[in-house]
PDB file of N, CA and C in Angstrom:
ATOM      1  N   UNK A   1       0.843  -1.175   0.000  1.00  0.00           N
ATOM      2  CA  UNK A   1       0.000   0.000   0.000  1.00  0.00           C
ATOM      3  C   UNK A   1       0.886   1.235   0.000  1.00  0.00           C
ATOM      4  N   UNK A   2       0.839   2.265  -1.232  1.00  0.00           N
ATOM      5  CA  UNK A   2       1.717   3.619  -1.320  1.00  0.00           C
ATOM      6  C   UNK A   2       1.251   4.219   0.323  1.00  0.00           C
ATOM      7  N   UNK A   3       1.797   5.393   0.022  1.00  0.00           N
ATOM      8  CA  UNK A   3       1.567   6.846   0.398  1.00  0.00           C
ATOM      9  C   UNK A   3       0.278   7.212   0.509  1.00  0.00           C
ATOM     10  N   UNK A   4      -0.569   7.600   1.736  1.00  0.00           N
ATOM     11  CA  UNK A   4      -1.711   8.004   1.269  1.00  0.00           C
ATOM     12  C   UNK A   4      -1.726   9.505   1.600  1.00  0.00           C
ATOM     13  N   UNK A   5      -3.060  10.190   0.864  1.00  0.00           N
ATOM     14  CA  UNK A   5      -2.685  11.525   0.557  1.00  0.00           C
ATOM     15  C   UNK A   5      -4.360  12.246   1.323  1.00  0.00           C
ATOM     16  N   UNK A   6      -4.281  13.237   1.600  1.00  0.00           N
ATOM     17  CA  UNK A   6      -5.822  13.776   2.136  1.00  0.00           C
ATOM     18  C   UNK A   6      -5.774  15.407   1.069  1.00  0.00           C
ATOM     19  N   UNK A   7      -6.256  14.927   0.195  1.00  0.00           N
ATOM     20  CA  UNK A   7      -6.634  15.892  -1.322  1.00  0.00           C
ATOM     21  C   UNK A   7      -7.732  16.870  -1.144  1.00  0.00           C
ATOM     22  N   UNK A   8      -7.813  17.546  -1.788  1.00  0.00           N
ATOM     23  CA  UNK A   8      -8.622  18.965  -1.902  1.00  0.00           C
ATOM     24  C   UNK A   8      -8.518  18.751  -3.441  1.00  0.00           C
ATOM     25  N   UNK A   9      -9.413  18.896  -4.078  1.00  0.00           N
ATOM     26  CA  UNK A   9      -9.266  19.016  -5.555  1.00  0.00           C
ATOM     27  C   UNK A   9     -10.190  20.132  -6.266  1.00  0.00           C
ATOM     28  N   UNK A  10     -10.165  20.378  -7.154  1.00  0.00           N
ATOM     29  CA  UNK A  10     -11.614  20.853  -7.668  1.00  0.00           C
ATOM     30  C   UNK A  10     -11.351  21.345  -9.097  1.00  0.00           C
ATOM     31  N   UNK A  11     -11.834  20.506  -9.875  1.00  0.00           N
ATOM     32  CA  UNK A  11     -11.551  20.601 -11.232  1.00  0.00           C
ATOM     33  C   UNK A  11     -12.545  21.235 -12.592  1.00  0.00           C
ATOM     34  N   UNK A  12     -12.154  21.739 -13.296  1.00  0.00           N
ATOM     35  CA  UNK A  12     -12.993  22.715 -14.545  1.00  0.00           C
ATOM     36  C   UNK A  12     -12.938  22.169 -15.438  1.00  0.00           C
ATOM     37  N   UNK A  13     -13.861  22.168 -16.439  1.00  0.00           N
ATOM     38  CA  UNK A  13     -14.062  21.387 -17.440  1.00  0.00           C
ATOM     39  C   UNK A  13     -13.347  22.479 -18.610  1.00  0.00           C
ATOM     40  N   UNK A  14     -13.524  21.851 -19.903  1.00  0.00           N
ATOM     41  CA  UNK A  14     -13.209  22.761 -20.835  1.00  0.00           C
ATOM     42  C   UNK A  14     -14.542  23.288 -21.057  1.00  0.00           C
ATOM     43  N   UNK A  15     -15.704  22.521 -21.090  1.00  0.00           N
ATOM     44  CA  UNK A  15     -17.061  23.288 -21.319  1.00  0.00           C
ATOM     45  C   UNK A  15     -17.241  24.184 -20.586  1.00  0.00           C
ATOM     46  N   UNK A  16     -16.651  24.756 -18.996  1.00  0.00           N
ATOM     47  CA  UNK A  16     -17.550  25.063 -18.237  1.00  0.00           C
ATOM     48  C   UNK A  16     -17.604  26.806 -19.090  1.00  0.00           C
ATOM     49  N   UNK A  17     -18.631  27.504 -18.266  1.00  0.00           N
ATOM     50  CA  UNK A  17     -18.914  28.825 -19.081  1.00  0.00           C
ATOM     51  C   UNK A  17     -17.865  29.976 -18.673  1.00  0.00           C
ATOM     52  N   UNK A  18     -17.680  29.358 -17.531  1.00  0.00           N
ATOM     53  CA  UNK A  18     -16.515  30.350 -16.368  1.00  0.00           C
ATOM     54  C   UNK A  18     -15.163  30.184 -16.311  1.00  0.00           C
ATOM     55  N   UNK A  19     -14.877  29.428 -17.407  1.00  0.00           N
ATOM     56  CA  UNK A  19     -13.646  29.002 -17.663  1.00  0.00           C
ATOM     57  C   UNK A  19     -12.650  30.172 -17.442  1.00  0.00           C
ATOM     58  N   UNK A  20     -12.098  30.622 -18.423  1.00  0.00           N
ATOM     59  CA  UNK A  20     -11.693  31.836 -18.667  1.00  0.00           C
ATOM     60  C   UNK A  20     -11.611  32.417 -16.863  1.00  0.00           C
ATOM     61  N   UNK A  21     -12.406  32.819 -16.819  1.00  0.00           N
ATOM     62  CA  UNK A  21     -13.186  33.798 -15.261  1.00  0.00           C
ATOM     63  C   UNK A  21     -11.913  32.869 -14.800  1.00  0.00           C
ATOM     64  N   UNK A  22     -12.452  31.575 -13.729  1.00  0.00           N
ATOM     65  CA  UNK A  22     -12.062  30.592 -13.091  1.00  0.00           C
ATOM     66  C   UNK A  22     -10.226  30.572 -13.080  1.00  0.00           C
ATOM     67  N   UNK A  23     -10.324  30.330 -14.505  1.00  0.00           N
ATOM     68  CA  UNK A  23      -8.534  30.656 -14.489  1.00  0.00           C
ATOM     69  C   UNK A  23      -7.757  31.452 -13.926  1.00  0.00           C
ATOM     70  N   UNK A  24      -8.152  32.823 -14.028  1.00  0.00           N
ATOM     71  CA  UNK A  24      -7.762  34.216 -13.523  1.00  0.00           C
ATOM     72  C   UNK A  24      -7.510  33.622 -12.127  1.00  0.00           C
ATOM     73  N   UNK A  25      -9.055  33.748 -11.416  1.00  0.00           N
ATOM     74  CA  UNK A  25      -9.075  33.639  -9.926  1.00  0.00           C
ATOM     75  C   UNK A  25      -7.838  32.262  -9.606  1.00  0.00           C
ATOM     76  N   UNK A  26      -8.226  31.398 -10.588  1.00  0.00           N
ATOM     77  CA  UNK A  26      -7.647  30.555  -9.734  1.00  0.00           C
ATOM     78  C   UNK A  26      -5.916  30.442  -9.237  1.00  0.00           C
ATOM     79  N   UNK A  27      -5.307  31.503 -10.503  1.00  0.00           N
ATOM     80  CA  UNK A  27      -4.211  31.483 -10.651  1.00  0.00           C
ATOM     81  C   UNK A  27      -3.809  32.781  -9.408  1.00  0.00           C
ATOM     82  N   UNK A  28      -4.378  33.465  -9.341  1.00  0.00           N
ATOM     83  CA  UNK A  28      -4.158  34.585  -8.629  1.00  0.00           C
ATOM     84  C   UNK A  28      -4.448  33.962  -7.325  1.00  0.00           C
ATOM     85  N   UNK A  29      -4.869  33.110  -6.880  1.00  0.00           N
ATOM     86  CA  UNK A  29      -5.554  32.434  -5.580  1.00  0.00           C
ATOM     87  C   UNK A  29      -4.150  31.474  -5.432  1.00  0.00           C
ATOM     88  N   UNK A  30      -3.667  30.998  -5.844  1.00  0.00           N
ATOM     89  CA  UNK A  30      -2.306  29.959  -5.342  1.00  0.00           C
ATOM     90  C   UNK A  30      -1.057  30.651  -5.781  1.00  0.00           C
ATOM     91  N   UNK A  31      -1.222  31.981  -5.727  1.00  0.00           N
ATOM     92  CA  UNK A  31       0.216  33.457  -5.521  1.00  0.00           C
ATOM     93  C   UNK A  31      -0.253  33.736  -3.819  1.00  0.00           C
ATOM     94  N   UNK A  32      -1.447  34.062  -4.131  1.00  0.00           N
ATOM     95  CA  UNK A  32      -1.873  33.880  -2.289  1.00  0.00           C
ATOM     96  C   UNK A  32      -2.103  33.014  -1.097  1.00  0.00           C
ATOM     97  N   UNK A  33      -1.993  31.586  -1.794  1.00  0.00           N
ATOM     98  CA  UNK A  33      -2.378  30.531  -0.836  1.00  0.00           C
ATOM     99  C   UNK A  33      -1.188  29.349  -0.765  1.00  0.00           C
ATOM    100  N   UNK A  34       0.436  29.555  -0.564  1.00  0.00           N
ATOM    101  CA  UNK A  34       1.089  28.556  -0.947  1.00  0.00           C
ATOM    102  C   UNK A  34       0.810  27.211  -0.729  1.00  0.00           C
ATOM    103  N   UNK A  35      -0.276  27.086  -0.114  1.00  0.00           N
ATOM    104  CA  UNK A  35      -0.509  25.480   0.145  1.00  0.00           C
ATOM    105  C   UNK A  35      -1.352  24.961  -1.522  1.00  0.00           C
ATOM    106  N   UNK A  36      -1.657  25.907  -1.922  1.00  0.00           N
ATOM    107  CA  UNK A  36      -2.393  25.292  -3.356  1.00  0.00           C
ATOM    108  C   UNK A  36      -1.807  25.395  -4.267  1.00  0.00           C
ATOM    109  N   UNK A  37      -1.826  24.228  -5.350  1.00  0.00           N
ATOM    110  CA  UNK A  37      -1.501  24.306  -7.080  1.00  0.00           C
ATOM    111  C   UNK A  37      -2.085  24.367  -8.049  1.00  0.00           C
ATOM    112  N   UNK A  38      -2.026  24.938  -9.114  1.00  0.00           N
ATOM    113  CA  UNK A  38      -3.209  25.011 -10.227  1.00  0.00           C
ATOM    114  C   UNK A  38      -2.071  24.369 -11.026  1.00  0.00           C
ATOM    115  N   UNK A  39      -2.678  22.812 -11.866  1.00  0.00           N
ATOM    116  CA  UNK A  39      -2.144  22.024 -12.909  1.00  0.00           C
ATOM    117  C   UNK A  39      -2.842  22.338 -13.973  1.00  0.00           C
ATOM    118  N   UNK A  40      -2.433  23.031 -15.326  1.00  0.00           N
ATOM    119  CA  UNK A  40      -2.795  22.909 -16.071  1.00  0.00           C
ATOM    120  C   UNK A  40      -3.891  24.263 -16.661  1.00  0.00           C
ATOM    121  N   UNK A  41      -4.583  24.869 -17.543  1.00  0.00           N
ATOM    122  CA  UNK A  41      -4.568  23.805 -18.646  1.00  0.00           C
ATOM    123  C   UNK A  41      -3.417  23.582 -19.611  1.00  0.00           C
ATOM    124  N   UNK A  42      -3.341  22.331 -20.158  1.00  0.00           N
ATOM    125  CA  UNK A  42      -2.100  22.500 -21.221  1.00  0.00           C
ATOM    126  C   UNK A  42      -2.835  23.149 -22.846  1.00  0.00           C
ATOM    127  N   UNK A  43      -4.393  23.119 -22.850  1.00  0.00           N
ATOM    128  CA  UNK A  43      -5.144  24.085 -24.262  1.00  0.00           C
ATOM    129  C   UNK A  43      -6.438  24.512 -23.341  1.00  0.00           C
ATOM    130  N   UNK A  44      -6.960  24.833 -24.546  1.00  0.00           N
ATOM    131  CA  UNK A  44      -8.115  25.082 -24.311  1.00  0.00           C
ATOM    132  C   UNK A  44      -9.375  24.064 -24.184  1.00  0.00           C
ATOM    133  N   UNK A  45      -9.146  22.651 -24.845  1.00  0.00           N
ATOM    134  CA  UNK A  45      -9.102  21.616 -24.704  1.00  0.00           C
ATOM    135  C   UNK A  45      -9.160  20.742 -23.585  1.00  0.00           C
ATOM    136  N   UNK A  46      -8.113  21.262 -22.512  1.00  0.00           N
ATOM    137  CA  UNK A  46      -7.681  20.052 -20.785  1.00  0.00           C
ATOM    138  C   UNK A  46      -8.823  20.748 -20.158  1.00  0.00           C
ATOM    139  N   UNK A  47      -9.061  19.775 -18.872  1.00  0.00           N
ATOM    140  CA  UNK A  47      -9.366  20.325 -17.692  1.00  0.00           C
ATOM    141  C   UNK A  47      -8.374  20.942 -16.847  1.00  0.00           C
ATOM    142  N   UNK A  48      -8.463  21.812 -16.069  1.00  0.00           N
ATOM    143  CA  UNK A  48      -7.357  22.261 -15.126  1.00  0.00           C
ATOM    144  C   UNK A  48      -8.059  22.014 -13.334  1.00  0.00           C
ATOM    145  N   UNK A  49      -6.968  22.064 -12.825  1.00  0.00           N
ATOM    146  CA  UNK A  49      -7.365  21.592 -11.652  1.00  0.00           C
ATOM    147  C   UNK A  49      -6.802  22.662 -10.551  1.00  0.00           C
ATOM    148  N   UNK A  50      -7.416  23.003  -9.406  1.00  0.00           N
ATOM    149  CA  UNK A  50      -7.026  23.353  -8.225  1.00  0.00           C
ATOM    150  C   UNK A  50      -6.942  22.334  -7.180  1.00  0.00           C
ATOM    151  N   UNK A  51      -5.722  22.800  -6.561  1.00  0.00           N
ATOM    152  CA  UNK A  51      -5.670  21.337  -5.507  1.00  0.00           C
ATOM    153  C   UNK A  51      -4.696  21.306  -4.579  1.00  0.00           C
ATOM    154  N   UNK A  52      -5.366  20.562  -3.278  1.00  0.00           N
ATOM    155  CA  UNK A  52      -3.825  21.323  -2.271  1.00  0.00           C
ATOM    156  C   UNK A  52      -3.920  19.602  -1.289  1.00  0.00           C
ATOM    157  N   UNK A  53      -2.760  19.054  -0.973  1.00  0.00           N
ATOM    158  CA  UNK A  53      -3.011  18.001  -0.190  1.00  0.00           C
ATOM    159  C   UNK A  53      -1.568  17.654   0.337  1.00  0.00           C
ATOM    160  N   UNK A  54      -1.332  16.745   1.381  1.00  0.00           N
ATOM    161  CA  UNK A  54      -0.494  16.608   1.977  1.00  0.00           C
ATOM    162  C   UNK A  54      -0.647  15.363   2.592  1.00  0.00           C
ATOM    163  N   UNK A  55       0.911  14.175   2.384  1.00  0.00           N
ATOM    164  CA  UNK A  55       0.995  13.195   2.549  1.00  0.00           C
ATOM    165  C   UNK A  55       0.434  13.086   4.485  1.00  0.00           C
ATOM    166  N   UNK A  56      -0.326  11.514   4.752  1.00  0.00           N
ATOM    167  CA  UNK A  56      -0.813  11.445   6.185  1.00  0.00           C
ATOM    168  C   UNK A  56       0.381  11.124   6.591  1.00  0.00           C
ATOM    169  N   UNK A  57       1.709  11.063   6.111  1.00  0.00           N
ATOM    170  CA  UNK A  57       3.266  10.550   7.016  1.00  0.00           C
ATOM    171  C   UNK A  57       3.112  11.997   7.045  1.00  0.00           C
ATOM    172  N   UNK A  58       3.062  13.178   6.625  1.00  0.00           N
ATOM    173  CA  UNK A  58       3.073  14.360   7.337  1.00  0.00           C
ATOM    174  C   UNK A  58       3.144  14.209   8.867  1.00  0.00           C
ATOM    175  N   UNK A  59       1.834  14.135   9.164  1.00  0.00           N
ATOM    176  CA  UNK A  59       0.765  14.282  10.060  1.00  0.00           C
ATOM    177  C   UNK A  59       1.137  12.985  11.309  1.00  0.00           C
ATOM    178  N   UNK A  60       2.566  12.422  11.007  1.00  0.00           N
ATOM    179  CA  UNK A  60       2.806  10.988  11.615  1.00  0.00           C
ATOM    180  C   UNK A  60       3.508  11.843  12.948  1.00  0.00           C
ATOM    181  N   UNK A  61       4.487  13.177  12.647  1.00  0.00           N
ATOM    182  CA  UNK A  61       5.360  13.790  13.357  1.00  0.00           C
ATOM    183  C   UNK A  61       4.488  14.850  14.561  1.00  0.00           C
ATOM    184  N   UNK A  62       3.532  14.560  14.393  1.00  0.00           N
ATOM    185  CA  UNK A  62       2.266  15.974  14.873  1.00  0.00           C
ATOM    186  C   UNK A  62       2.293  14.438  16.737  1.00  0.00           C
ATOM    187  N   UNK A  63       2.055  15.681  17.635  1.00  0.00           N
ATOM    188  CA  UNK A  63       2.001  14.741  18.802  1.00  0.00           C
ATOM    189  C   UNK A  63       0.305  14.322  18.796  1.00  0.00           C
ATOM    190  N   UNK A  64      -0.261  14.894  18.381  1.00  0.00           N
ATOM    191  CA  UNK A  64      -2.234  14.550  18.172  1.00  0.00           C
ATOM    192  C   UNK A  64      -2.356  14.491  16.827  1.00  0.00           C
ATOM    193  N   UNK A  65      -2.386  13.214  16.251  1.00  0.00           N
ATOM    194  CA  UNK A  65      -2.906  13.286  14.671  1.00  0.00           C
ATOM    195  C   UNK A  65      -3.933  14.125  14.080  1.00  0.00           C
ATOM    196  N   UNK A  66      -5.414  13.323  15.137  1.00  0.00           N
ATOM    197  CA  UNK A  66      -6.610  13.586  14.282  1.00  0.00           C
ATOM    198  C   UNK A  66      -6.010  15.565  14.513  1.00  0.00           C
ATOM    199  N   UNK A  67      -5.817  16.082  15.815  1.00  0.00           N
ATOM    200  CA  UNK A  67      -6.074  17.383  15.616  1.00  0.00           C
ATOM    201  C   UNK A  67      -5.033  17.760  14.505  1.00  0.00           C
ATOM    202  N   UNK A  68      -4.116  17.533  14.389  1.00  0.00           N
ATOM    203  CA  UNK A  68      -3.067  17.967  12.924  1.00  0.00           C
ATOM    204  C   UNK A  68      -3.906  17.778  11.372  1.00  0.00           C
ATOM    205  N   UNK A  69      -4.501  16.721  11.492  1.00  0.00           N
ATOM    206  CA  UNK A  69      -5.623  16.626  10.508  1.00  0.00           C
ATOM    207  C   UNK A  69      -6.414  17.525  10.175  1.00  0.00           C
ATOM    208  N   UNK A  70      -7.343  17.507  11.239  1.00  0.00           N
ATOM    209  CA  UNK A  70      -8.080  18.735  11.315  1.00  0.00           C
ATOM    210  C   UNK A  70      -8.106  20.231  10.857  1.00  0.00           C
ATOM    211  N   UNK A  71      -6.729  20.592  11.859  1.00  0.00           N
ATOM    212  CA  UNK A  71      -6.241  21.744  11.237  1.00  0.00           C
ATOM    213  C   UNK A  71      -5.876  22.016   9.798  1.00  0.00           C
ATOM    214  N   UNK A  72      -5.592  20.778   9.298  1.00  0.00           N
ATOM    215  CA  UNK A  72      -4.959  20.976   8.270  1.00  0.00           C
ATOM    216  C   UNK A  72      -6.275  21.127   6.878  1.00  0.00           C
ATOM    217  N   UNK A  73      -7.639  20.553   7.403  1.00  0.00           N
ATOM    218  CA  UNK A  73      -8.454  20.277   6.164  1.00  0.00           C
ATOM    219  C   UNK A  73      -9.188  21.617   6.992  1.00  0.00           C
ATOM    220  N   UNK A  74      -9.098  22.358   8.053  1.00  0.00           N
ATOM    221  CA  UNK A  74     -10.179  23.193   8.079  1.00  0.00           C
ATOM    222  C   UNK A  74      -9.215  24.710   7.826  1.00  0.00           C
ATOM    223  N   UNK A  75      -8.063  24.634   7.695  1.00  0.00           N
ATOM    224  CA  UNK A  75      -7.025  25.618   7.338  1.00  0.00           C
ATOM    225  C   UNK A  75      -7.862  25.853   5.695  1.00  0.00           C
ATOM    226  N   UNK A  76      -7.279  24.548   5.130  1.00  0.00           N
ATOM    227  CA  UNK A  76      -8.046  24.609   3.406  1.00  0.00           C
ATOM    228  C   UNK A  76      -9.171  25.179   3.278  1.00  0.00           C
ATOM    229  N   UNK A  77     -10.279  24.772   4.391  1.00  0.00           N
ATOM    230  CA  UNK A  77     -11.844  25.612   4.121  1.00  0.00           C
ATOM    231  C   UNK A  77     -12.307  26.822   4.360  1.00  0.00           C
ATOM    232  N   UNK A  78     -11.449  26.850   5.215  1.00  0.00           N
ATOM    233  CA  UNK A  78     -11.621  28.680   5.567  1.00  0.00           C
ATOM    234  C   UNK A  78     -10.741  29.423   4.382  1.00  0.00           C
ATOM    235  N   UNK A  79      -9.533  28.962   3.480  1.00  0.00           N
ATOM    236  CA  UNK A  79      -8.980  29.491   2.258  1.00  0.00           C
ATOM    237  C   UNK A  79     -10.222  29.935   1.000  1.00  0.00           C
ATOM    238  N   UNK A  80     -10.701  28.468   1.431  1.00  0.00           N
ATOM    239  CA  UNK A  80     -12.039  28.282   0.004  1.00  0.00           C
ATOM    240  C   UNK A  80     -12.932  29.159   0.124  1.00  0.00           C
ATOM    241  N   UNK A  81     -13.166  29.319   1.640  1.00  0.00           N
ATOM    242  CA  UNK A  81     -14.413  30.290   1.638  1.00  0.00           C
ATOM    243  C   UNK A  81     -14.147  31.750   1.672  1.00  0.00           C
ATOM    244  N   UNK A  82     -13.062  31.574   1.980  1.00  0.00           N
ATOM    245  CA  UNK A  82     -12.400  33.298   1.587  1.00  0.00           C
ATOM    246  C   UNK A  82     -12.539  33.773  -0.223  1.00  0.00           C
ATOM    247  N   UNK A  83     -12.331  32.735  -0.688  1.00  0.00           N
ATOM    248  CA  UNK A  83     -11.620  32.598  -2.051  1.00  0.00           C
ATOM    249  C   UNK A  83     -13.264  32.914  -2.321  1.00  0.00           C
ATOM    250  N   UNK A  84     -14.326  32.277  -2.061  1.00  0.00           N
ATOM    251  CA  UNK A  84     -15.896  32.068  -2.540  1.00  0.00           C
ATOM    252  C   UNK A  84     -16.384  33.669  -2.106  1.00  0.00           C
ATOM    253  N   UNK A  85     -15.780  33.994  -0.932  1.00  0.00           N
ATOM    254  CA  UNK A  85     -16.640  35.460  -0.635  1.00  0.00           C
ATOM    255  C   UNK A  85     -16.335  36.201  -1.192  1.00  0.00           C
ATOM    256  N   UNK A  86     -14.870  36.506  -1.834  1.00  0.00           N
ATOM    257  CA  UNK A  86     -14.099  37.253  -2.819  1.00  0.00           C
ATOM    258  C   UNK A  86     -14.903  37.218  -3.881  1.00  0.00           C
ATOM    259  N   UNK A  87     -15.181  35.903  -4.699  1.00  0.00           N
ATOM    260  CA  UNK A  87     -16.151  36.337  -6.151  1.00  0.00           C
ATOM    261  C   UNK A  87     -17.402  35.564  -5.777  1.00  0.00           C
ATOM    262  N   UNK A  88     -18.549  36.320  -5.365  1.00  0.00           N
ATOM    263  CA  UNK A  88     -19.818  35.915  -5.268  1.00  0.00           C
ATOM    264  C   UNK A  88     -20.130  35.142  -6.666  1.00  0.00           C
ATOM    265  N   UNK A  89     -20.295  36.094  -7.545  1.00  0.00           N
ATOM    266  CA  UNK A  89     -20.746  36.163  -8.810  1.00  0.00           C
ATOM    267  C   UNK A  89     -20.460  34.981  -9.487  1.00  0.00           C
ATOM    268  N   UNK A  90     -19.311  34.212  -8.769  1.00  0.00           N
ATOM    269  CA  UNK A  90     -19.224  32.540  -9.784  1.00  0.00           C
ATOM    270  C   UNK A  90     -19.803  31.733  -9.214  1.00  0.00           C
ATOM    271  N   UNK A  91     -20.329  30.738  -9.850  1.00  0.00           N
ATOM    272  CA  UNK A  91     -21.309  29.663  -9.317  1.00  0.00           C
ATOM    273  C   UNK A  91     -20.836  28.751  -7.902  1.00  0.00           C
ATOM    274  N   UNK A  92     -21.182  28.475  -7.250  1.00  0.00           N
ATOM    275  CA  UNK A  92     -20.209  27.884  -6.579  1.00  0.00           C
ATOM    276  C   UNK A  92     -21.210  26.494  -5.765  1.00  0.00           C
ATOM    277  N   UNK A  93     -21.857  26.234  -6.792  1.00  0.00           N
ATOM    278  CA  UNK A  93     -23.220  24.944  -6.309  1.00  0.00           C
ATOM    279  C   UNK A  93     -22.893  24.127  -7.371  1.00  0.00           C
ATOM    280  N   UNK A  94     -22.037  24.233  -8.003  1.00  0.00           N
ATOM    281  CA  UNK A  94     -21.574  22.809  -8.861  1.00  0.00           C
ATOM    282  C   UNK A  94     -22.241  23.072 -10.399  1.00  0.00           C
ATOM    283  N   UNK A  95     -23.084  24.229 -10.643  1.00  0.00           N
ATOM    284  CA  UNK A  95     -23.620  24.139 -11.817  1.00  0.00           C
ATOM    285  C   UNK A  95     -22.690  24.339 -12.973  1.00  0.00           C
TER     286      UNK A  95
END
């Protein structure tokens, strides 16, 4: 059994309508958030992805796991929701 990983992902289609939009933010959002990466797109064509995660051997050196855990996935949500209050105006219900 590898490495296991506790992922954040969230990926754009080439269809989506907000593409374009999405890119901007997203690129400008992981200059501000070093824990996140934006892969891609390689055209107009790929999906691109936002995504921030960190191996659980991290989290082996922490003296309380679950709370190192914790911190670590509710650090990410309070980023996201910063990132969501910043642009109302993009969908953010999956449509």
């Amino acid at each position: 059994m590898g490495v296991q990983y506790l992922p954040q992902n969230f990926s754009v289609s080439p269809n989506s309508q907000n593409r374009a939009v999405l890119q901007l933010v997203f690129e400008k959002f992981v200059l501000e958030n070093e824990e996140w990466l934006l892969d891609g797109p390689d055209d107009q064509n790929s999906w691109f992805t936002l995504s921030s995660d960190k191996s659980l051997v991290h989290f082996l050196k922490e003296k309380d796991h679950i709370d190192a855990i914790q911190e670590f996935l509710t650090s990410r949500l309070k980023e996201l929701y910063k990132l969501k209050q910043n642009y109302p105006d993009l969908k953010w219900n999956g449509e």
